[in-house]
PDB file of N, CA and C in Angstrom:
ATOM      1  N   UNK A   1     -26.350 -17.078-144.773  1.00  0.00           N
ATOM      2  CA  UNK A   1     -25.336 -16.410-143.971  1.00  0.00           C
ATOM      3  C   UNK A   1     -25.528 -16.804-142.508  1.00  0.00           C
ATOM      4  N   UNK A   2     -24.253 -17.317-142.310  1.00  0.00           N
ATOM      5  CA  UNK A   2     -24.347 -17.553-140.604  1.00  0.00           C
ATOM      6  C   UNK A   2     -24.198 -16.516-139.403  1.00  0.00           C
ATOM      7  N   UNK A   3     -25.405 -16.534-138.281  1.00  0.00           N
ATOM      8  CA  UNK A   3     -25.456 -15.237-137.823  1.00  0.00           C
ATOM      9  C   UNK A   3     -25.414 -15.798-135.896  1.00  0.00           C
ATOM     10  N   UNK A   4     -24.643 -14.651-135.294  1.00  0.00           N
ATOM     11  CA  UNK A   4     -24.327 -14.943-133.899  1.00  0.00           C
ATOM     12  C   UNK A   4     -25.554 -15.430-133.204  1.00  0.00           C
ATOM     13  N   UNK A   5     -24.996 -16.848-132.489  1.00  0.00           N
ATOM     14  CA  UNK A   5     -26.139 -17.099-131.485  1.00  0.00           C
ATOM     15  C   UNK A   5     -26.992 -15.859-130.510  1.00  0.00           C
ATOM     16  N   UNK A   6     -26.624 -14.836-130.145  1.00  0.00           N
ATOM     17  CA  UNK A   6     -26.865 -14.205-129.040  1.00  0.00           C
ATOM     18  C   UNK A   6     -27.220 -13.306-129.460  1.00  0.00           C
ATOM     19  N   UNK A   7     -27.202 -12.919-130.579  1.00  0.00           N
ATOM     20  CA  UNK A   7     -27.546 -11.615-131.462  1.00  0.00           C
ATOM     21  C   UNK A   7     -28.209 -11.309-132.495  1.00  0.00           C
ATOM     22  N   UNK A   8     -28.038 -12.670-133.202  1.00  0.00           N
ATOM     23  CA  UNK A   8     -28.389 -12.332-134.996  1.00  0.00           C
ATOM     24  C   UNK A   8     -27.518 -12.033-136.221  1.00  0.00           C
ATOM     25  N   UNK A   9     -26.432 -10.940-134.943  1.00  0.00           N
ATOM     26  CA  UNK A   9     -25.921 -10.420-136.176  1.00  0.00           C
ATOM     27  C   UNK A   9     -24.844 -11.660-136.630  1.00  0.00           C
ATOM     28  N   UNK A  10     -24.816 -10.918-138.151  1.00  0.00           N
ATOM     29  CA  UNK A  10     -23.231 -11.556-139.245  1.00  0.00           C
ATOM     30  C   UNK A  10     -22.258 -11.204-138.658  1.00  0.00           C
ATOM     31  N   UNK A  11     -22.199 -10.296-138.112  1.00  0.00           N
ATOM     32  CA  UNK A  11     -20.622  -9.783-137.699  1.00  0.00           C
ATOM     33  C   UNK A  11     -19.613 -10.540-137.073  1.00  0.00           C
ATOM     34  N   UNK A  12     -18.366 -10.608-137.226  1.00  0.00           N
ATOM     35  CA  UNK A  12     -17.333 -11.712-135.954  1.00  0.00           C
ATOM     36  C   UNK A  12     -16.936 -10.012-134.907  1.00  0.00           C
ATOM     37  N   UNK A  13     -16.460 -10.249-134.250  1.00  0.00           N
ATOM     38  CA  UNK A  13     -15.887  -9.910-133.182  1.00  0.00           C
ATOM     39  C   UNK A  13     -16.256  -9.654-131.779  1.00  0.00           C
ATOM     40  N   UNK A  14     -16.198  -8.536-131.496  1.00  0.00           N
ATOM     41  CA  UNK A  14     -17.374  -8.056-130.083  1.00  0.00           C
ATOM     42  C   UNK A  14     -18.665  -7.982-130.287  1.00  0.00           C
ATOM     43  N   UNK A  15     -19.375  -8.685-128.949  1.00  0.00           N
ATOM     44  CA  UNK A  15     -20.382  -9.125-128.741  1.00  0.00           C
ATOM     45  C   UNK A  15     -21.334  -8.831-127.462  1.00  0.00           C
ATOM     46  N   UNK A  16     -21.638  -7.782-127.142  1.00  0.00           N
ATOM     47  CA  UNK A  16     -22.140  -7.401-125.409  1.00  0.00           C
ATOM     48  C   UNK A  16     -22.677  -8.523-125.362  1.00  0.00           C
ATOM     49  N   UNK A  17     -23.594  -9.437-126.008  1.00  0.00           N
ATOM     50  CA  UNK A  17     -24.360 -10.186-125.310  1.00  0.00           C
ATOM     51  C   UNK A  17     -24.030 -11.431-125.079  1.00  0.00           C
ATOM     52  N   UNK A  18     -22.841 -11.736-125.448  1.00  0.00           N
ATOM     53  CA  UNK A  18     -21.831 -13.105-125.611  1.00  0.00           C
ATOM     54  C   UNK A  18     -21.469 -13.133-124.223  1.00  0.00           C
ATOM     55  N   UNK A  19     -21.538 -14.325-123.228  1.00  0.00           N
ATOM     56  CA  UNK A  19     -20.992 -14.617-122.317  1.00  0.00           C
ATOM     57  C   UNK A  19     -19.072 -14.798-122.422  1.00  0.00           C
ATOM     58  N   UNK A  20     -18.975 -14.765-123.452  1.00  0.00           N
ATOM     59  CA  UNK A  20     -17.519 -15.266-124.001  1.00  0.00           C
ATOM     60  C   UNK A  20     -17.039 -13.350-124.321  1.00  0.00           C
ATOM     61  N   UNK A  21     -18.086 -12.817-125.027  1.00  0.00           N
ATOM     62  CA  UNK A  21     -17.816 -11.297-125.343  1.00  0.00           C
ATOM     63  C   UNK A  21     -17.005 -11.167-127.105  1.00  0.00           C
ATOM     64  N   UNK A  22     -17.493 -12.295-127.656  1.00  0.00           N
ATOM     65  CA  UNK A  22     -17.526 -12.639-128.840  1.00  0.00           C
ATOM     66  C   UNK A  22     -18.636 -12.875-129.591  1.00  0.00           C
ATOM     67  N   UNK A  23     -18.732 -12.670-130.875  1.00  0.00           N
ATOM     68  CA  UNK A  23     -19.936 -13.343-131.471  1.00  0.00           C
ATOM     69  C   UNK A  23     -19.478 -14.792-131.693  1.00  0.00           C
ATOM     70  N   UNK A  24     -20.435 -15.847-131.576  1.00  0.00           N
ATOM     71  CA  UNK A  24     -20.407 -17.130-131.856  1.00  0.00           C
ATOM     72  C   UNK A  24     -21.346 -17.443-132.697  1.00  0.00           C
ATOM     73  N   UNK A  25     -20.901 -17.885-134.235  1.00  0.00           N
ATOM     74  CA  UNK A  25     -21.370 -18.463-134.970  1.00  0.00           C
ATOM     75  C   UNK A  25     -21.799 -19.758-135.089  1.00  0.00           C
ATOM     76  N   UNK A  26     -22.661 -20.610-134.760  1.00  0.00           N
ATOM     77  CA  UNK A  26     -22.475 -21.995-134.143  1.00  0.00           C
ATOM     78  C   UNK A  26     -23.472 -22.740-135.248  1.00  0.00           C
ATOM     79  N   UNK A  27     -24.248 -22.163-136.801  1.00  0.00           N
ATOM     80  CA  UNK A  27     -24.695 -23.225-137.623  1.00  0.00           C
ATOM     81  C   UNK A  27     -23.803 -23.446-138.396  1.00  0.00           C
ATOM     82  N   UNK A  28     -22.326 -22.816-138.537  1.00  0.00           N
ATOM     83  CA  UNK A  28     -21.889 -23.470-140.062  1.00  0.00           C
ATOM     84  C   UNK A  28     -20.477 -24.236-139.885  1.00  0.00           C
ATOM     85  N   UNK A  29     -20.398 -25.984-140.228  1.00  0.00           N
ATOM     86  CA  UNK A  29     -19.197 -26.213-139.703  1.00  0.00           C
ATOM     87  C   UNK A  29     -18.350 -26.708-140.534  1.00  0.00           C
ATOM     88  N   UNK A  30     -18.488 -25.258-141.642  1.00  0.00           N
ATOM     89  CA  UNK A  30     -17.373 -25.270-142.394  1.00  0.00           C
ATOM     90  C   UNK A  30     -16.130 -23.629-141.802  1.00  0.00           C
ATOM     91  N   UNK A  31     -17.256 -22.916-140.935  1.00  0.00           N
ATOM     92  CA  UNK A  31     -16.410 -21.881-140.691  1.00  0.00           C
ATOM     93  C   UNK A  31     -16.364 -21.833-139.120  1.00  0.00           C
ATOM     94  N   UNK A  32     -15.283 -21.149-138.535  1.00  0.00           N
ATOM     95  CA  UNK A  32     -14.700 -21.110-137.425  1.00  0.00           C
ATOM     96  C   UNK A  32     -15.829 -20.377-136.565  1.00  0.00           C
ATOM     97  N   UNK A  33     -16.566 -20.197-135.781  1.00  0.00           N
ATOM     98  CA  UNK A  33     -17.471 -19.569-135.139  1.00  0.00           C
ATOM     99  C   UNK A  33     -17.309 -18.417-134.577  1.00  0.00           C
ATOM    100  N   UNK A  34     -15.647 -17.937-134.420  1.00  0.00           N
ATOM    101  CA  UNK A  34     -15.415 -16.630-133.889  1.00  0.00           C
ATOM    102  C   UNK A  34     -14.535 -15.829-135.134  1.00  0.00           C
ATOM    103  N   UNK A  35     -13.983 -16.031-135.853  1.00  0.00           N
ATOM    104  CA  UNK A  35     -13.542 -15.115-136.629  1.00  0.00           C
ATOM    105  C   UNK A  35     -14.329 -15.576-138.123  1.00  0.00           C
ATOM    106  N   UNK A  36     -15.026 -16.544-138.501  1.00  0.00           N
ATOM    107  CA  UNK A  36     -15.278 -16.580-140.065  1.00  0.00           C
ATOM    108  C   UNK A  36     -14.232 -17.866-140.984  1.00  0.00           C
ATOM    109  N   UNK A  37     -13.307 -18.235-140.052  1.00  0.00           N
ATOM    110  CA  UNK A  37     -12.478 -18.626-140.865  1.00  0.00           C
ATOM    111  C   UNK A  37     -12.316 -19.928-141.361  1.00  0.00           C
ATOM    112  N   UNK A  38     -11.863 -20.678-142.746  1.00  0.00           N
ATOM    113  CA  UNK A  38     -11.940 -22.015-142.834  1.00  0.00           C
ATOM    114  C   UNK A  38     -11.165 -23.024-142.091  1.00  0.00           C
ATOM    115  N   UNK A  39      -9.791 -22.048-141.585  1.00  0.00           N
ATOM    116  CA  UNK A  39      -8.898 -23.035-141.277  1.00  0.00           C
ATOM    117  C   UNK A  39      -9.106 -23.574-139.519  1.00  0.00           C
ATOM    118  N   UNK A  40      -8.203 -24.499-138.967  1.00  0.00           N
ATOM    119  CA  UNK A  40      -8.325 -24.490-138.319  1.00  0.00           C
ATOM    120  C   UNK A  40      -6.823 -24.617-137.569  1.00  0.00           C
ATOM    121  N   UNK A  41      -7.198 -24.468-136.325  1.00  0.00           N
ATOM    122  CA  UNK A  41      -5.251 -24.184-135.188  1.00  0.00           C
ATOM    123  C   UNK A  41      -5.435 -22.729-134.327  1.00  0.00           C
ATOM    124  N   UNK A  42      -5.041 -21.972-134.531  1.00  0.00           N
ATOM    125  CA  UNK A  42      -5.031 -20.542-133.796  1.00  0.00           C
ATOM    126  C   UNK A  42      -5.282 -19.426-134.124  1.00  0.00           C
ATOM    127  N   UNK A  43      -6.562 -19.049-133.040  1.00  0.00           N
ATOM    128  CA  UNK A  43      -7.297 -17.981-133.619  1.00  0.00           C
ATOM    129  C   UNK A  43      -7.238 -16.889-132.419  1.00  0.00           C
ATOM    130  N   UNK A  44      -6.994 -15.599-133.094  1.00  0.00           N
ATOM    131  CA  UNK A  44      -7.105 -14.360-132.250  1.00  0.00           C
ATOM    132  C   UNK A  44      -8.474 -14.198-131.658  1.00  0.00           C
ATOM    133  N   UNK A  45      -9.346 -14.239-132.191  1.00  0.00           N
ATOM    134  CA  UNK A  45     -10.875 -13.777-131.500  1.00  0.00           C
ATOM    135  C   UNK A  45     -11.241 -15.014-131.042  1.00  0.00           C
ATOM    136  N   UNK A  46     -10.572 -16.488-130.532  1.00  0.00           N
ATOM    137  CA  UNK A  46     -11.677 -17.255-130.283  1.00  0.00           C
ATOM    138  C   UNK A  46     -11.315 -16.966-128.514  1.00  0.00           C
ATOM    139  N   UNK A  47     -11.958 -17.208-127.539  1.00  0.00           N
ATOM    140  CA  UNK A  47     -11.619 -17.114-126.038  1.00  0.00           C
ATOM    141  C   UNK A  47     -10.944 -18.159-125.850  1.00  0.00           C
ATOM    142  N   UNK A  48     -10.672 -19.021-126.412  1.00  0.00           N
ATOM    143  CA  UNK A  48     -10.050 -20.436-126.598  1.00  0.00           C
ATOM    144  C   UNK A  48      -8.721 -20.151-126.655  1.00  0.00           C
ATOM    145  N   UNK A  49      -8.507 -19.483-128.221  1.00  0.00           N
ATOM    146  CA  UNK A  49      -7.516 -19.172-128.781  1.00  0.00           C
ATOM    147  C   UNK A  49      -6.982 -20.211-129.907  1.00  0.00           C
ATOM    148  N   UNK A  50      -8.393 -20.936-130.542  1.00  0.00           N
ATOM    149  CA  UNK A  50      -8.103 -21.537-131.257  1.00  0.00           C
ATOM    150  C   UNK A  50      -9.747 -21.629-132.034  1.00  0.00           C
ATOM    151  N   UNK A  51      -9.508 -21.640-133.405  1.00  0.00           N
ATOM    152  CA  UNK A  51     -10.590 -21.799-134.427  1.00  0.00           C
ATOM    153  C   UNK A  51     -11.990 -22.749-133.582  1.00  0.00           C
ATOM    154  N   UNK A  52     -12.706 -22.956-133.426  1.00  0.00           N
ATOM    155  CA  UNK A  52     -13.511 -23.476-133.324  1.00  0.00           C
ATOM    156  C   UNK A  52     -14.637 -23.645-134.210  1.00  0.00           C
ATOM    157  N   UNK A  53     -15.100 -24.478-135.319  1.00  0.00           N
ATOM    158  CA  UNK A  53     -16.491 -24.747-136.197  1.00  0.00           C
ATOM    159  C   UNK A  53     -17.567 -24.452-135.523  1.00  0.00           C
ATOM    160  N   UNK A  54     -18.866 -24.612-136.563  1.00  0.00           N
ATOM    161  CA  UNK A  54     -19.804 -24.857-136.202  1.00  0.00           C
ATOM    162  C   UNK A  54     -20.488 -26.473-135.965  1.00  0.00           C
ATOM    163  N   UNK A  55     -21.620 -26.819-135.575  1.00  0.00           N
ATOM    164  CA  UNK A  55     -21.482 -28.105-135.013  1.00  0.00           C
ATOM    165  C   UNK A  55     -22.414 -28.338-136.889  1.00  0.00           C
ATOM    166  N   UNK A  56     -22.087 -29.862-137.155  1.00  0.00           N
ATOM    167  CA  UNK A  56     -22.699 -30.235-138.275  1.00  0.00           C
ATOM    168  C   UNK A  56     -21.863 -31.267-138.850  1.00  0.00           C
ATOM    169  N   UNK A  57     -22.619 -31.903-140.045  1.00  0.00           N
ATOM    170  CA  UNK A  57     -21.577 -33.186-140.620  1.00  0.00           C
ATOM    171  C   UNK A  57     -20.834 -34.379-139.522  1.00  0.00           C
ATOM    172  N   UNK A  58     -20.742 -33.863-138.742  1.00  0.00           N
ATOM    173  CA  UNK A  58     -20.493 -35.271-137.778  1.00  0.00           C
ATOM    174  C   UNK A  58     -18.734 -35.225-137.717  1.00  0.00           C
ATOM    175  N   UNK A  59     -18.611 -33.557-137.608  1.00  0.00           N
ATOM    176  CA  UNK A  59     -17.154 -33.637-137.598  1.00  0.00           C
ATOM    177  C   UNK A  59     -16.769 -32.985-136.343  1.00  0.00           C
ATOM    178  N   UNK A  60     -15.311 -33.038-135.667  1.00  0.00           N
ATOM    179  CA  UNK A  60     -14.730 -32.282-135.070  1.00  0.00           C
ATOM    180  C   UNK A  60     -14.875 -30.872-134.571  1.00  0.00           C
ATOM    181  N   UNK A  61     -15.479 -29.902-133.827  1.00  0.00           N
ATOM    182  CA  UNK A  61     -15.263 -28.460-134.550  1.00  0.00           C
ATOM    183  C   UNK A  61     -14.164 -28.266-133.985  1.00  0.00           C
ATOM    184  N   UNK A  62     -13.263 -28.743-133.545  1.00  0.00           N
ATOM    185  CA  UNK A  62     -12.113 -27.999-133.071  1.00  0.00           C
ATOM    186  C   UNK A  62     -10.894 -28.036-134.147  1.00  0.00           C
ATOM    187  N   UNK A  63     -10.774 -29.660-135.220  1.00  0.00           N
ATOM    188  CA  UNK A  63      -9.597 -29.908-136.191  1.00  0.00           C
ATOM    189  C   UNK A  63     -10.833 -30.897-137.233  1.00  0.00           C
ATOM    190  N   UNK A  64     -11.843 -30.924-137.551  1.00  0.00           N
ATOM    191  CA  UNK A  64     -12.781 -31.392-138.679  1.00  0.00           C
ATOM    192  C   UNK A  64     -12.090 -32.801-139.026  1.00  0.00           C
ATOM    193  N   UNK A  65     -11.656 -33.652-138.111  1.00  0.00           N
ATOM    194  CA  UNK A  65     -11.763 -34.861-138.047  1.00  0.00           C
ATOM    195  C   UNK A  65     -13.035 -35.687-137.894  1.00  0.00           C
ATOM    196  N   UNK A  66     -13.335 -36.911-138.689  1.00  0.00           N
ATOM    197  CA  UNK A  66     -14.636 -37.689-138.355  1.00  0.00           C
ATOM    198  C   UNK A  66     -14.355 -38.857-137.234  1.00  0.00           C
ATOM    199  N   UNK A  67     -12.956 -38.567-136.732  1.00  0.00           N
ATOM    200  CA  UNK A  67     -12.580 -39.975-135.799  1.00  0.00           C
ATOM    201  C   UNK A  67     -12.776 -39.920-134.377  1.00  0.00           C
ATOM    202  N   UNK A  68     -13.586 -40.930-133.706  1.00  0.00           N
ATOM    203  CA  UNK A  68     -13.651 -40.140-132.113  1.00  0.00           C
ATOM    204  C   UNK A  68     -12.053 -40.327-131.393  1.00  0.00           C
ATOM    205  N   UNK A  69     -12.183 -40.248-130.587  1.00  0.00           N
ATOM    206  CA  UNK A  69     -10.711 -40.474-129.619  1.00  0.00           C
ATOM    207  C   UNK A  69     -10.278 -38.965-129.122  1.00  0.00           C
ATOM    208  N   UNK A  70      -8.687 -39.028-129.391  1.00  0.00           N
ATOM    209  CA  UNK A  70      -7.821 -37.787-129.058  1.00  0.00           C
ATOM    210  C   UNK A  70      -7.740 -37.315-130.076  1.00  0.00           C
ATOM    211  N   UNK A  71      -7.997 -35.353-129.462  1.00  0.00           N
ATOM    212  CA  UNK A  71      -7.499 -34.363-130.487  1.00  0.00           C
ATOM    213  C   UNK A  71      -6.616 -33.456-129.910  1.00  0.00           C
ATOM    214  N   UNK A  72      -5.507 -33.111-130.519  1.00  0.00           N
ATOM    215  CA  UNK A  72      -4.879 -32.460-130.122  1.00  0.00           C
ATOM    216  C   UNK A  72      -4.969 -31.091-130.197  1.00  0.00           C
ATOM    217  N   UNK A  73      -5.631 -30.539-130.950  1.00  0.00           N
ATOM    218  CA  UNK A  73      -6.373 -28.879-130.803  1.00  0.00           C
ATOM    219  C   UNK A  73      -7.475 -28.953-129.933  1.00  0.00           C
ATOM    220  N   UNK A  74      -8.215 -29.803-129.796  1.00  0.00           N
ATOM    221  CA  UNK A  74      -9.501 -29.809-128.280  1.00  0.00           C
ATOM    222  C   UNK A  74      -9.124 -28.944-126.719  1.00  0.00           C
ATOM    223  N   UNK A  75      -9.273 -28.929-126.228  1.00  0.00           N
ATOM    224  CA  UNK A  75      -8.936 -27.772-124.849  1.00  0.00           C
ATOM    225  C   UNK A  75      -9.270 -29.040-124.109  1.00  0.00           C
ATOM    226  N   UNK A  76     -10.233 -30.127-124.118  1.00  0.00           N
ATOM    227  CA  UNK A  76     -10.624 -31.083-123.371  1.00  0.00           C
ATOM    228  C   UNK A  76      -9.510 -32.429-124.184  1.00  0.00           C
ATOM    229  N   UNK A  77      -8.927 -32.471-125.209  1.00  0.00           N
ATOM    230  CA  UNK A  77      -8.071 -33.421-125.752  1.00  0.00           C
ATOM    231  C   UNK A  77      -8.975 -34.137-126.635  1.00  0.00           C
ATOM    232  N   UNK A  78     -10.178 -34.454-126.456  1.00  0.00           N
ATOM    233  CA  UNK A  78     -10.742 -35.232-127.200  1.00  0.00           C
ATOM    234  C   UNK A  78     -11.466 -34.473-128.620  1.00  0.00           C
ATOM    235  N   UNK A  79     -12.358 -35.601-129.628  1.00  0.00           N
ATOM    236  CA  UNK A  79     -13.087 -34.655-130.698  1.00  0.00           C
ATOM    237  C   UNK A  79     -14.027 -34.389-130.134  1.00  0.00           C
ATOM    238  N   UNK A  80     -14.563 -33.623-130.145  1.00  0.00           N
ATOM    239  CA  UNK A  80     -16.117 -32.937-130.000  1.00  0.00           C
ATOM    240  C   UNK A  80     -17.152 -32.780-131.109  1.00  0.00           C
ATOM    241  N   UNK A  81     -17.967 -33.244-131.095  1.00  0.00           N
ATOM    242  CA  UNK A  81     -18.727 -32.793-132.574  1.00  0.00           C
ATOM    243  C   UNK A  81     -20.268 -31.815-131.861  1.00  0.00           C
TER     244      UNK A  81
END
């Protein structure tokens, strides 16, 4: 079970100790780091406002692409892994 950087806990949502004021899940990058979720595009709890992964596999966390260049869900445009 993947558990908030800043905390431990499993839980998604509020986070006192989150600089963001979220929990951030950041080992699993099959799930979104602020709400739990698989998909990816637009997310209510991320500060972003969009799904973000965990880092792993050598993918994207913003759209789980393996290609570097432009992404169009990135906040910076590019992939990030």
């Amino acid at each position: 079970m993947s558990k908030c950087r800043y905390c431990k806990s499993s839980a998604y949502g509020s986070c006192p100790k989150s600089p963001n004021g979220v929990h951030e899940h950041i080992d699993d990058d099959k799930h979104c780091e602020f709400c739990g979720s698989t998909a990816y595009g637009s997310c209510a709890k991320s500060p972003f406002k969009r799904h973000r992964h965990g880092h792993g596999n050598d993918k994207c966390v913003w759209c789980g692409s393996k290609s570097t260049g432009s992404c169009a869900k990135s906040p910076s445009r590019r992939h990030e892994r």
